[in-house]
N, C-alpha and C. Protein backbone atom coordinates (compact mmCIF):
# COMPACT_ATOMS: atom_id res chain seq x y z
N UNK A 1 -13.64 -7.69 64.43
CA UNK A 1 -13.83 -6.39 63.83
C UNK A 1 -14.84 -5.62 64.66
N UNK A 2 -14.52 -4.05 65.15
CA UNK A 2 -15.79 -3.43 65.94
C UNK A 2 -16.69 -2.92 64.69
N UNK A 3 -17.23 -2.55 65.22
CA UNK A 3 -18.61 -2.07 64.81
C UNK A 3 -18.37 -0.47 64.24
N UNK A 4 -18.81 -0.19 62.62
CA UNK A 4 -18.38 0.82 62.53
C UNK A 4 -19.59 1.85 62.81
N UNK A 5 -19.26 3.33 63.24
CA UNK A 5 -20.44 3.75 63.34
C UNK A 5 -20.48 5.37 62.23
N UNK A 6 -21.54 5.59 61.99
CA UNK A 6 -22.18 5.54 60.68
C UNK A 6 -23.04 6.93 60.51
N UNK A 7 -22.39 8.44 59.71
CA UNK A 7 -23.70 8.90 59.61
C UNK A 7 -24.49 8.70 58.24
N UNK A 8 -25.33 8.78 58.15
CA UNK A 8 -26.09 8.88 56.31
C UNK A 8 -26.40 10.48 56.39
N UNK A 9 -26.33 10.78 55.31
CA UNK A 9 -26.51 12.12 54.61
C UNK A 9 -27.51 11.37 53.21
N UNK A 10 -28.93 11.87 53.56
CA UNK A 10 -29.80 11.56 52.22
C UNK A 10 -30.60 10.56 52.51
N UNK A 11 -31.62 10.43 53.43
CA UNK A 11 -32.48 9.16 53.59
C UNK A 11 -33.28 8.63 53.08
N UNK A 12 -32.96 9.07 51.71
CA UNK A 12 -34.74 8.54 50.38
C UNK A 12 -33.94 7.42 50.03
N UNK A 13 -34.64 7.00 49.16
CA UNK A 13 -34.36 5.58 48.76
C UNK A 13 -33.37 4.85 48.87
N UNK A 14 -32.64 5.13 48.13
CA UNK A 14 -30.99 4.36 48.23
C UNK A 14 -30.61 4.31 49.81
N UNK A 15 -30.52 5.66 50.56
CA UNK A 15 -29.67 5.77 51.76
C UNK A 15 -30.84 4.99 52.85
N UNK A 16 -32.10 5.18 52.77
CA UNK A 16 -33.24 4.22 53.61
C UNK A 16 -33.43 2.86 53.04
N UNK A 17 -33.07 2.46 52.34
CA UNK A 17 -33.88 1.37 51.70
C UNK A 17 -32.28 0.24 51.34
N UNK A 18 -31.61 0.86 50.98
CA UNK A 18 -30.37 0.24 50.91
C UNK A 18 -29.12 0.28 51.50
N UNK A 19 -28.78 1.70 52.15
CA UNK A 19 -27.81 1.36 53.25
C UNK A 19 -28.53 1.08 54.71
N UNK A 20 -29.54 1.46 54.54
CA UNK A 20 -30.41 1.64 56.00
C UNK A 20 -30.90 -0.01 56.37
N UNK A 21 -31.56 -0.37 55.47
CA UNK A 21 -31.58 -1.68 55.64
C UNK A 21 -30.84 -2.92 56.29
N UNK A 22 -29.66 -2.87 55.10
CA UNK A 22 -28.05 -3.05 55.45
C UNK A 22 -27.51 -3.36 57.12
N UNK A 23 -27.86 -1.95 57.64
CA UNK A 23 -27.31 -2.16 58.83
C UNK A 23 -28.55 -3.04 59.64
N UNK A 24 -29.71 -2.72 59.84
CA UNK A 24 -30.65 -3.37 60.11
C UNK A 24 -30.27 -4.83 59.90
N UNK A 25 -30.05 -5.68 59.00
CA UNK A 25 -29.51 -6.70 58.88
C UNK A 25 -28.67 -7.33 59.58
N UNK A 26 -27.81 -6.59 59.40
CA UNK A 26 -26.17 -6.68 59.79
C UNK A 26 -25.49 -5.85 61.28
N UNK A 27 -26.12 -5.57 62.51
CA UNK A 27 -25.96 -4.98 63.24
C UNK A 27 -25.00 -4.76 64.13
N UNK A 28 -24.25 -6.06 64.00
CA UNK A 28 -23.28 -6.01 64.47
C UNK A 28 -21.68 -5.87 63.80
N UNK A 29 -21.95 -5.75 62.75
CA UNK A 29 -21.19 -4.76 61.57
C UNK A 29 -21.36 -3.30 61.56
N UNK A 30 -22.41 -2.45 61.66
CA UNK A 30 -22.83 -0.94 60.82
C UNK A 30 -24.10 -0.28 61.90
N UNK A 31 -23.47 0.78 62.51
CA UNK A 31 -24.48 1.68 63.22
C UNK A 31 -24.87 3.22 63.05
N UNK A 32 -25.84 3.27 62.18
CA UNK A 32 -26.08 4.25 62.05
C UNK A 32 -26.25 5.66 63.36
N UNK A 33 -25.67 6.51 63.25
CA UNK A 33 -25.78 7.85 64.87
C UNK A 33 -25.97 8.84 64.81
N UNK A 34 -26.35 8.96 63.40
CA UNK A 34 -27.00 10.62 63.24
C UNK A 34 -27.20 10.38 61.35
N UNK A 35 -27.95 11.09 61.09
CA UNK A 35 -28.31 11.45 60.04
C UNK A 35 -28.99 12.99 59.59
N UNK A 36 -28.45 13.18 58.40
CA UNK A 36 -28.63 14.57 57.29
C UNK A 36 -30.19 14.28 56.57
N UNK A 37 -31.39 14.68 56.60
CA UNK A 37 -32.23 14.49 55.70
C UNK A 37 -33.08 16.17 55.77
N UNK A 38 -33.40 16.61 55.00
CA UNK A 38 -33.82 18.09 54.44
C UNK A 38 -35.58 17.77 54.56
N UNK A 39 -35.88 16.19 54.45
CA UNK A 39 -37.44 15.72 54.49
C UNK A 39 -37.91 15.41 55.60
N UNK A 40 -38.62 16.12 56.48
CA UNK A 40 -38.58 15.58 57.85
C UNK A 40 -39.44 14.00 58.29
N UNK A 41 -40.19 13.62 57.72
CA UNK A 41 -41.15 12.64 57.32
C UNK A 41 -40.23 11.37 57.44
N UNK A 42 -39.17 12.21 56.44
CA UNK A 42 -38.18 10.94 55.61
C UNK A 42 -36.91 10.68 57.04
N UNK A 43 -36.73 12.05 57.59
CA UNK A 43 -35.53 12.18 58.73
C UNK A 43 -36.06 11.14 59.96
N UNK A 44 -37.52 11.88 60.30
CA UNK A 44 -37.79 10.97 61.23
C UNK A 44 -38.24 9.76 61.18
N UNK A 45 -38.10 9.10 60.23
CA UNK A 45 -38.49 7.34 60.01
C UNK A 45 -37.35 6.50 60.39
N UNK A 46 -36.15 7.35 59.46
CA UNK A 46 -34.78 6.85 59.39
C UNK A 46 -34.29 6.97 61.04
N UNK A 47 -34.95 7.76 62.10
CA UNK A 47 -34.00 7.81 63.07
C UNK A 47 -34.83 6.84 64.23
N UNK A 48 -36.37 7.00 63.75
CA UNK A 48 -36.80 5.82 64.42
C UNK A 48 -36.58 4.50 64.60
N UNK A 49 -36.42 4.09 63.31
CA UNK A 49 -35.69 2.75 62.84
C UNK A 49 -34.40 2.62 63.08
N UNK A 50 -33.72 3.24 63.33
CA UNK A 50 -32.19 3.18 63.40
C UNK A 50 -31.82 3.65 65.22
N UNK A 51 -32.73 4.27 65.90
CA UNK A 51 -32.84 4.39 67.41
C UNK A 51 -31.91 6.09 67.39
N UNK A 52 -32.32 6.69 66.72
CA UNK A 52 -31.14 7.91 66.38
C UNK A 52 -31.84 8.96 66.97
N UNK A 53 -31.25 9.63 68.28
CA UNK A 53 -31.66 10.42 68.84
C UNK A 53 -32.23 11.99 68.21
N UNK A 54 -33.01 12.99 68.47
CA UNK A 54 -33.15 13.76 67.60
C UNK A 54 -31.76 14.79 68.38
N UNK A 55 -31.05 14.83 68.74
CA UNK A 55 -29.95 15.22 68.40
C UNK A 55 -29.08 15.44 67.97
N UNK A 56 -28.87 14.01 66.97
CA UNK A 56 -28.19 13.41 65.96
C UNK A 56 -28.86 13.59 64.74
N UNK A 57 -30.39 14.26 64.35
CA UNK A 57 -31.01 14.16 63.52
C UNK A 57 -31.21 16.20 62.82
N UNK A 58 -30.58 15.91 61.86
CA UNK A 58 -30.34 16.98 61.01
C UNK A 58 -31.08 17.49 60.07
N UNK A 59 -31.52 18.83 59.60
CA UNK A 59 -31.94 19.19 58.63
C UNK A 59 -31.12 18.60 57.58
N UNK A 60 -29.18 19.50 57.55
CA UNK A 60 -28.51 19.74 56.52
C UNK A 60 -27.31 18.87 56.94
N UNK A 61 -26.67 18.75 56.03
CA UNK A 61 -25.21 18.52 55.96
C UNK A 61 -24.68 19.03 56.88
N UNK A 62 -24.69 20.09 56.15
CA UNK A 62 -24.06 21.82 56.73
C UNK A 62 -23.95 21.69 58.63
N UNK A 63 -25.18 21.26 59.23
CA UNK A 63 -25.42 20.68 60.90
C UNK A 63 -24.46 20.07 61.37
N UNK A 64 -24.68 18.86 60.20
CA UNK A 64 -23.89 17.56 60.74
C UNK A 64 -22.74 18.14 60.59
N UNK A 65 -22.35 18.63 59.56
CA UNK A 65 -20.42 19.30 59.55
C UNK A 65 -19.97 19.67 60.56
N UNK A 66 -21.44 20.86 61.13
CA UNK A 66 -20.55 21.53 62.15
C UNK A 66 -20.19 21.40 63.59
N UNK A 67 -20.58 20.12 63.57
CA UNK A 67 -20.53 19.54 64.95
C UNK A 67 -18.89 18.57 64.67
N UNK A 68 -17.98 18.44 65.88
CA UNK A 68 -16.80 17.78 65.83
C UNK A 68 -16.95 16.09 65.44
N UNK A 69 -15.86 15.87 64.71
CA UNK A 69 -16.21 14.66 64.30
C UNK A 69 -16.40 13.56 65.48
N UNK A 70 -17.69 13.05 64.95
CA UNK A 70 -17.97 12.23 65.97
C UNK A 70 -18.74 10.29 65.94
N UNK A 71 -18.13 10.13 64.49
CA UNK A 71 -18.52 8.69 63.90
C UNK A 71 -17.14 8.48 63.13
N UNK A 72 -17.03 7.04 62.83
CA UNK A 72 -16.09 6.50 62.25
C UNK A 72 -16.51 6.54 60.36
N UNK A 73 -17.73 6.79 59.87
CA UNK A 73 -17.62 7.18 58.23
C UNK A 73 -18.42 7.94 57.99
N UNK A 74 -19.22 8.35 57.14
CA UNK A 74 -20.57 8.73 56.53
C UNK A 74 -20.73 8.14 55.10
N UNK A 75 -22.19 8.02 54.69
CA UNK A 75 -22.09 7.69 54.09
C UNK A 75 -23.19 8.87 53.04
N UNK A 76 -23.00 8.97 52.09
CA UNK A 76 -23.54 10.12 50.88
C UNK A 76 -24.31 9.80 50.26
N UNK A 77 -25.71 9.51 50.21
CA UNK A 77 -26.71 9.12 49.29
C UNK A 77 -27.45 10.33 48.45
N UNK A 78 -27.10 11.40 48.41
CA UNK A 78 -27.95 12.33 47.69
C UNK A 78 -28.05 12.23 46.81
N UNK A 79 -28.67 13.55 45.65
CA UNK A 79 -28.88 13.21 44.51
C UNK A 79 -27.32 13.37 43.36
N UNK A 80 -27.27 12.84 42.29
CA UNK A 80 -26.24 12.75 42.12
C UNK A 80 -25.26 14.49 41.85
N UNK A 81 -26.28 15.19 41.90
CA UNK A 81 -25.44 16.81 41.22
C UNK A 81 -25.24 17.34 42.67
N UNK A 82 -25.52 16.49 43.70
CA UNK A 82 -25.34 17.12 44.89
C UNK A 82 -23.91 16.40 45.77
N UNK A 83 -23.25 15.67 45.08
CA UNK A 83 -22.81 14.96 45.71
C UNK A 83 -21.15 15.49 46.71
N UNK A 84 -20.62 16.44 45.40
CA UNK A 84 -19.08 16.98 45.84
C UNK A 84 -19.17 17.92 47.21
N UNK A 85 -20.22 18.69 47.47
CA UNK A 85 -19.87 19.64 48.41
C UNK A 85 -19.70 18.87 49.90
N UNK A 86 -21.02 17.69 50.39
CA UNK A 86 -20.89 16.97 51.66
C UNK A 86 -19.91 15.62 51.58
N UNK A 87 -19.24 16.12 50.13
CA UNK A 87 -18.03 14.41 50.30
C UNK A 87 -16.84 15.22 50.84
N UNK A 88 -16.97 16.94 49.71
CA UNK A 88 -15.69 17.56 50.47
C UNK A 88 -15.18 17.43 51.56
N UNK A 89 -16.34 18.23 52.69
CA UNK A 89 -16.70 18.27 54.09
C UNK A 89 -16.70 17.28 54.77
N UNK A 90 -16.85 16.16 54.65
CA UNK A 90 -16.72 15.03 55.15
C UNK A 90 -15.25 14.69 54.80
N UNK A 91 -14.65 14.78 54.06
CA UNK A 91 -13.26 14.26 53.48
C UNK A 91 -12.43 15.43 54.61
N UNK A 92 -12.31 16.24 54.19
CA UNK A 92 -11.91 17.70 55.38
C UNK A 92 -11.73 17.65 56.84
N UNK A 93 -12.99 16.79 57.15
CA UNK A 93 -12.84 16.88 58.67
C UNK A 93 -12.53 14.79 59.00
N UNK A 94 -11.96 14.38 57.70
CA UNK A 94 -11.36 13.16 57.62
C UNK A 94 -11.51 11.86 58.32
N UNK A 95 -13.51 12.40 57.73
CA UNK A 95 -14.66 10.90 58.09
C UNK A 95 -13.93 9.81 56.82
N UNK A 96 -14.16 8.92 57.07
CA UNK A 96 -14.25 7.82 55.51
C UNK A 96 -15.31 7.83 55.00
N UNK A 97 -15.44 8.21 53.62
CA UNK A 97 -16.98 8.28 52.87
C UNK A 97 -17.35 7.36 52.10
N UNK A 98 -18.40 6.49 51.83
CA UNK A 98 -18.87 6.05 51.08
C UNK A 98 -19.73 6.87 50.22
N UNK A 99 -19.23 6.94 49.04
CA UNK A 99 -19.86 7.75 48.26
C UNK A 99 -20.65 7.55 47.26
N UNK A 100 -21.98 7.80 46.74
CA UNK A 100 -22.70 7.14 45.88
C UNK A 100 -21.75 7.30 44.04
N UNK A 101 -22.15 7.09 43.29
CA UNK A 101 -21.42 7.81 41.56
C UNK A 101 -22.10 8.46 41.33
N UNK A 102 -22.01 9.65 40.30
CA UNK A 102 -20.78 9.82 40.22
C UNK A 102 -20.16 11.03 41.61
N UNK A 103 -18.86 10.91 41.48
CA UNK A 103 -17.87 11.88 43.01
C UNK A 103 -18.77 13.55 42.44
N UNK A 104 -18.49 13.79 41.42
CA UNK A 104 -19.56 14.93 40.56
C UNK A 104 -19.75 14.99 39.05
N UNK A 105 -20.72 15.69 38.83
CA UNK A 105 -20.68 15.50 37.13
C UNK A 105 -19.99 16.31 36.74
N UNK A 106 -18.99 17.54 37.62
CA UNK A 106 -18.01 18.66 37.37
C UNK A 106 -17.08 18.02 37.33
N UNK A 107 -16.13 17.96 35.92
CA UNK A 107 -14.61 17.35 36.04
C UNK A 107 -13.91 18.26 36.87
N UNK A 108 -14.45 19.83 36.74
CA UNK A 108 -13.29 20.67 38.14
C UNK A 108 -13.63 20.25 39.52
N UNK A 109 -15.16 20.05 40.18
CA UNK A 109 -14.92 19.14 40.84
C UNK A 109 -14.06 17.92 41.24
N UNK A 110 -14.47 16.82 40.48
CA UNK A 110 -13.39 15.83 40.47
C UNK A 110 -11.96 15.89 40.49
N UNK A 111 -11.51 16.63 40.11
CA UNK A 111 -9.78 17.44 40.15
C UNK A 111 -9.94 17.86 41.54
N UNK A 112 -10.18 18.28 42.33
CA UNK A 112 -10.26 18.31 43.89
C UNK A 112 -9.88 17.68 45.05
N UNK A 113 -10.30 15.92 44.13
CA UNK A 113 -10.25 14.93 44.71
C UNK A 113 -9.30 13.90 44.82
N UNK A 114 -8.72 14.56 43.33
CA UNK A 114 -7.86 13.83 42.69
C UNK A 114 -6.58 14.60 43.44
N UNK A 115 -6.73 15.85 43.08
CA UNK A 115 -5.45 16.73 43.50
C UNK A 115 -5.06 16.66 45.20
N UNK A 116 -6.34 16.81 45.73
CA UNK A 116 -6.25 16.69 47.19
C UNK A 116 -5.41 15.37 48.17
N UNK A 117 -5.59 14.19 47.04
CA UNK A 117 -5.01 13.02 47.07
C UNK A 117 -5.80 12.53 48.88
N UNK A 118 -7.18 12.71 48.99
CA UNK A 118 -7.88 12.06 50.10
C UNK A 118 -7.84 10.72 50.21
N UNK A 119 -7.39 10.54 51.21
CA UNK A 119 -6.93 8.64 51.36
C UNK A 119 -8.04 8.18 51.99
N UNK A 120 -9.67 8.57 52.31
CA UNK A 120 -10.60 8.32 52.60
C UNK A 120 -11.62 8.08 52.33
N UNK A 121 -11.66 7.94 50.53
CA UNK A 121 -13.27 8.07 50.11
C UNK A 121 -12.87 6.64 49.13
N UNK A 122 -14.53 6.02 48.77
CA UNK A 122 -14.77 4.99 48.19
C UNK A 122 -15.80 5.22 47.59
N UNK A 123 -15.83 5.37 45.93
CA UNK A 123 -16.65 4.94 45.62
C UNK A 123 -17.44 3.80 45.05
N UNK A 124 -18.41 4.22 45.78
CA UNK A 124 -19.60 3.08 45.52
C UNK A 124 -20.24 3.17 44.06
N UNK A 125 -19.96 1.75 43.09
CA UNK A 125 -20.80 1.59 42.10
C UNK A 125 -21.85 0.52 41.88
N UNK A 126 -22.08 0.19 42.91
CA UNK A 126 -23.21 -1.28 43.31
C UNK A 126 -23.89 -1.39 44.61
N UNK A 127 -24.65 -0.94 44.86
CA UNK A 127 -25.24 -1.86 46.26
C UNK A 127 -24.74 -2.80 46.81
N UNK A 128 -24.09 -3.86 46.01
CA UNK A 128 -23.58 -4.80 46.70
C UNK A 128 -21.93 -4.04 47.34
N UNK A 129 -21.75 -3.08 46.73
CA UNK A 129 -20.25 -2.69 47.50
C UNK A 129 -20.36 -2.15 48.86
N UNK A 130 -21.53 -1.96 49.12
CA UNK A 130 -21.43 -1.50 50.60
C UNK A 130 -20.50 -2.93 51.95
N UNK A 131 -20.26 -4.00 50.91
CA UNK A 131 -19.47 -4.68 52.12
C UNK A 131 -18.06 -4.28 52.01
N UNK A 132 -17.18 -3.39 51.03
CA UNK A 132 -16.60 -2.92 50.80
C UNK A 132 -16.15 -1.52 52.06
N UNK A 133 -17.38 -1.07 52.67
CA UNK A 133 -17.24 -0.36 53.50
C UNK A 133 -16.68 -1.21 54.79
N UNK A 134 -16.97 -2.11 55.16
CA UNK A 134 -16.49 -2.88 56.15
C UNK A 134 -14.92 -3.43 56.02
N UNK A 135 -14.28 -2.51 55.34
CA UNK A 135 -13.09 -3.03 54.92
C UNK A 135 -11.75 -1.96 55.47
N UNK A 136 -12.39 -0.77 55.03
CA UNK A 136 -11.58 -0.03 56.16
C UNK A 136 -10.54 0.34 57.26
């Protein structure tokens, strides 16, 4: 199996501490190559630790979107009312997402997802499902 490579969108807890980790562990499984964080404190820890150039290192989503796709998933750790707009965008330009729960707390959201019929997203309801991402 190669090595998948990896952006995070959201580097506080969950996305630093539990997917971030993760790959740290597991390195020859999961490489993180850019990351979304709005906290710069929080952006630049995650890219130190992970060897992530500040090129790859983003204020917004919105950055990372607009650059051509250029990793094999992302993964979505924000907060949960934030979650539909960077799964859209990521689904759109037809990364594979790991997505935290809930997809949104908007059922018209969720009809989006459903209707769109995206053959790319997973959601995540455990920490432990992130080996689930390696499945792909």
């Amino acid at each position: 199996m190669s090595k998948i490579r990896v952006a995070l969108i959201g580097a506080g807890q969950r996305g630093k501490d539990i997917y971030g980790n993760y790959a740290l562990l597991h390195p020859e499984n999961i490489e993180f190559v850019a990351v979304a964080e709005p906290n710069k404190l929080k952006r630049e820890e995650f890219c130190k630790k992970h060897n992530i150039s500040d090129e790859w290192a983003f204020e917004s989503y919105e950055e990372l979107f607009s650059k051509d796709k250029f990793c094999d998933a992302v993964i979505i750790a924000t907060p949960d009312n934030t979650h539909f707009v960077p799964a859209k965008l990521a689904l759109e330009k037809q990364y594979h997402i790991l997505l935290e729960k809930p997809m949104s707390n908007r059922p018209e959201e969720v009809a989006v997802f459903v209707n769109r019929n995206f053959p790319h997203i997973l959601l995540q309801n455990s920490s432990s499902w992130i080996k689930k991402l390696l499945l792909f």
